[in-house]
Protein backbone atom coordinates (compact mmCIF):
# COMPACT_ATOMS: atom_id res chain seq x y z
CA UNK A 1 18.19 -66.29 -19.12
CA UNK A 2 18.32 -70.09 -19.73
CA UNK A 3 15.59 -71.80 -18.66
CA UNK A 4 17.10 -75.42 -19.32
CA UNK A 5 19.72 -74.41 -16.63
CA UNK A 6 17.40 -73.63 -13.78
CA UNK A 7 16.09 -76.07 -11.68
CA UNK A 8 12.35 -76.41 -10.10
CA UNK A 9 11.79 -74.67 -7.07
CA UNK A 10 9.44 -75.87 -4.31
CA UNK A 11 5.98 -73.63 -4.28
CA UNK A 12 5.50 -72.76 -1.12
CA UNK A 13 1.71 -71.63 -2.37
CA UNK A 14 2.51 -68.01 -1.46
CA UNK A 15 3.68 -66.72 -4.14
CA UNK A 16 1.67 -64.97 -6.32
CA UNK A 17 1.05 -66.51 -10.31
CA UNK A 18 2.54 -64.60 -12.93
CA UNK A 19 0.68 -61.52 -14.59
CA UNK A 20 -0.15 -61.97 -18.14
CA UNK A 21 2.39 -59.48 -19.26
CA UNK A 22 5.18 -61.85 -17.43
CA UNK A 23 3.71 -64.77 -19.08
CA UNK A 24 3.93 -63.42 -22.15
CA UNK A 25 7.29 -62.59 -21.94
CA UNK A 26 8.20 -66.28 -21.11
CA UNK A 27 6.34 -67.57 -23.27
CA UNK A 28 8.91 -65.67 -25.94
CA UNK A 29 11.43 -68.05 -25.02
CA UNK A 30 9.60 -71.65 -25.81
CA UNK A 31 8.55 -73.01 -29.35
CA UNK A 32 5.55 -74.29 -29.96
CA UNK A 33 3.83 -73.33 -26.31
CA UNK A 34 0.09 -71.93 -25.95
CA UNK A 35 -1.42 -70.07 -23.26
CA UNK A 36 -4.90 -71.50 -21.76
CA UNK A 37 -7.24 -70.62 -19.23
CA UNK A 38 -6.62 -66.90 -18.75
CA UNK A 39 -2.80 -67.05 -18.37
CA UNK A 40 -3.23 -70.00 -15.71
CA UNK A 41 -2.11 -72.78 -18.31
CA UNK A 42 0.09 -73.57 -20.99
CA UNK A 43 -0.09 -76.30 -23.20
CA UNK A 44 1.65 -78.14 -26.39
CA UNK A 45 0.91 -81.18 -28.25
CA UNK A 46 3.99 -83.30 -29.59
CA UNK A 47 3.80 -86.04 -32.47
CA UNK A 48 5.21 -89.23 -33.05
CA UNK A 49 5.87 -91.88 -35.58
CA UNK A 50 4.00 -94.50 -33.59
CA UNK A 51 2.87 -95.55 -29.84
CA UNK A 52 6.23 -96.71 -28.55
CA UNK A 53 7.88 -93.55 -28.94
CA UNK A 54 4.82 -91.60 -27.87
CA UNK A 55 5.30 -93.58 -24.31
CA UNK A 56 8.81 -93.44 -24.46
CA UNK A 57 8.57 -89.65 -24.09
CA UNK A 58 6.43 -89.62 -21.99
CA UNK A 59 8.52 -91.79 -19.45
CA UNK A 60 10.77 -89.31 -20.37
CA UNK A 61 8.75 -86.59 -19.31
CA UNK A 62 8.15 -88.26 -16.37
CA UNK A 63 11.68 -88.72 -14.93
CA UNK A 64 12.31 -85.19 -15.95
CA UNK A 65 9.02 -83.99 -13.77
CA UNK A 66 9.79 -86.08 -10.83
CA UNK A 67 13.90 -84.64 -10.57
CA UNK A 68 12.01 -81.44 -10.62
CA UNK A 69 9.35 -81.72 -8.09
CA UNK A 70 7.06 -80.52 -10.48
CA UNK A 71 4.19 -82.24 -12.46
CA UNK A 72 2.53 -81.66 -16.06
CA UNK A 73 -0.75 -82.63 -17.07
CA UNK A 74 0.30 -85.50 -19.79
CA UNK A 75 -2.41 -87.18 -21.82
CA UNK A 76 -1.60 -89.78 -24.71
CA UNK A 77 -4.34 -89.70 -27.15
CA UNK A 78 -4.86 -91.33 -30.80
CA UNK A 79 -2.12 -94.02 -29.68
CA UNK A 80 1.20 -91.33 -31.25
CA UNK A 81 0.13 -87.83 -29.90
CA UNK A 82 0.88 -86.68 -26.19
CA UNK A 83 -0.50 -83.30 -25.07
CA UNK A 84 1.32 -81.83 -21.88
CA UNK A 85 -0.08 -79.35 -19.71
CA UNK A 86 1.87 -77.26 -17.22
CA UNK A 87 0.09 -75.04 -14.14
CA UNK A 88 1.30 -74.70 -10.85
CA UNK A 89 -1.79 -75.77 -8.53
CA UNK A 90 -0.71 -74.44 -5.70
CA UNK A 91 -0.85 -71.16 -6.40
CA UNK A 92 -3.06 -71.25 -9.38
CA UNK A 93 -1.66 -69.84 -12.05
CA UNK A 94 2.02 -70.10 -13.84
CA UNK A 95 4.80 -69.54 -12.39
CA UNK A 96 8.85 -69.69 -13.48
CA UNK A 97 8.86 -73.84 -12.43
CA UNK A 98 6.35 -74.38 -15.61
CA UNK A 99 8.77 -72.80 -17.98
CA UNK A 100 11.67 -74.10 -16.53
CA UNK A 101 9.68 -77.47 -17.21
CA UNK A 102 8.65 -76.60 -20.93
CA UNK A 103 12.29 -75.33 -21.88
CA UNK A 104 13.24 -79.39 -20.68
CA UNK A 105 11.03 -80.96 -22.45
CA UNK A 106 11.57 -79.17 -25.35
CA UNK A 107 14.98 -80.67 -25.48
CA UNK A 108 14.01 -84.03 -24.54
């Protein structure tokens, strides 16, 4: 299954968050990807050669979130390295839109 082709779909909030074996098993299929907060969170940190391109991924990022209807956590810290943060709120825990999400921005 490719992620990249998927698209976001709207959480409704009753779904149920994925169990940690199904995490797991997504996780598989990302580089670079950790799990946080007892399988409700994952996270990766990027590097860049300077600020500029730092923000310019992360108006990437952006524009990629908002087609999707779905939102990372992005925080720009030490002026070239951008942590991003993917949950889905509102069911509180991961589900398939925060790896459909990852596998993007992995080829941004």
């Amino acid at each position: 299954m490719d992620l990249t082709k998927k698209m976001c779909v709207a959480c409704e909030g009753n779904e149920k968050p994925f169990t940690r074996e199904k995490t797991r098993s997504y996780l598989l299929k990302l580089d670079g990807w950790d799990l946080l907060n007892n399988s409700n969170e994952i996270e990766k940190n990027f590097e860049f050669k300077n600020f500029k391109e730092a923000l310019d991924f992360i108006n990437k990022v952006g524009n990629l979130a908002e087609s999707e209807g779905h939102h990372p956590d992005i925080f720009l810290h030490n002026y070239n390295k951008v942590k991003i943060s993917l949950t889905t709120h509102a069911i509180k825990g991961l589900s398939e839109n925060d790896f459909i999400i990852a596998s993007k921005i992995e080829i941004l």
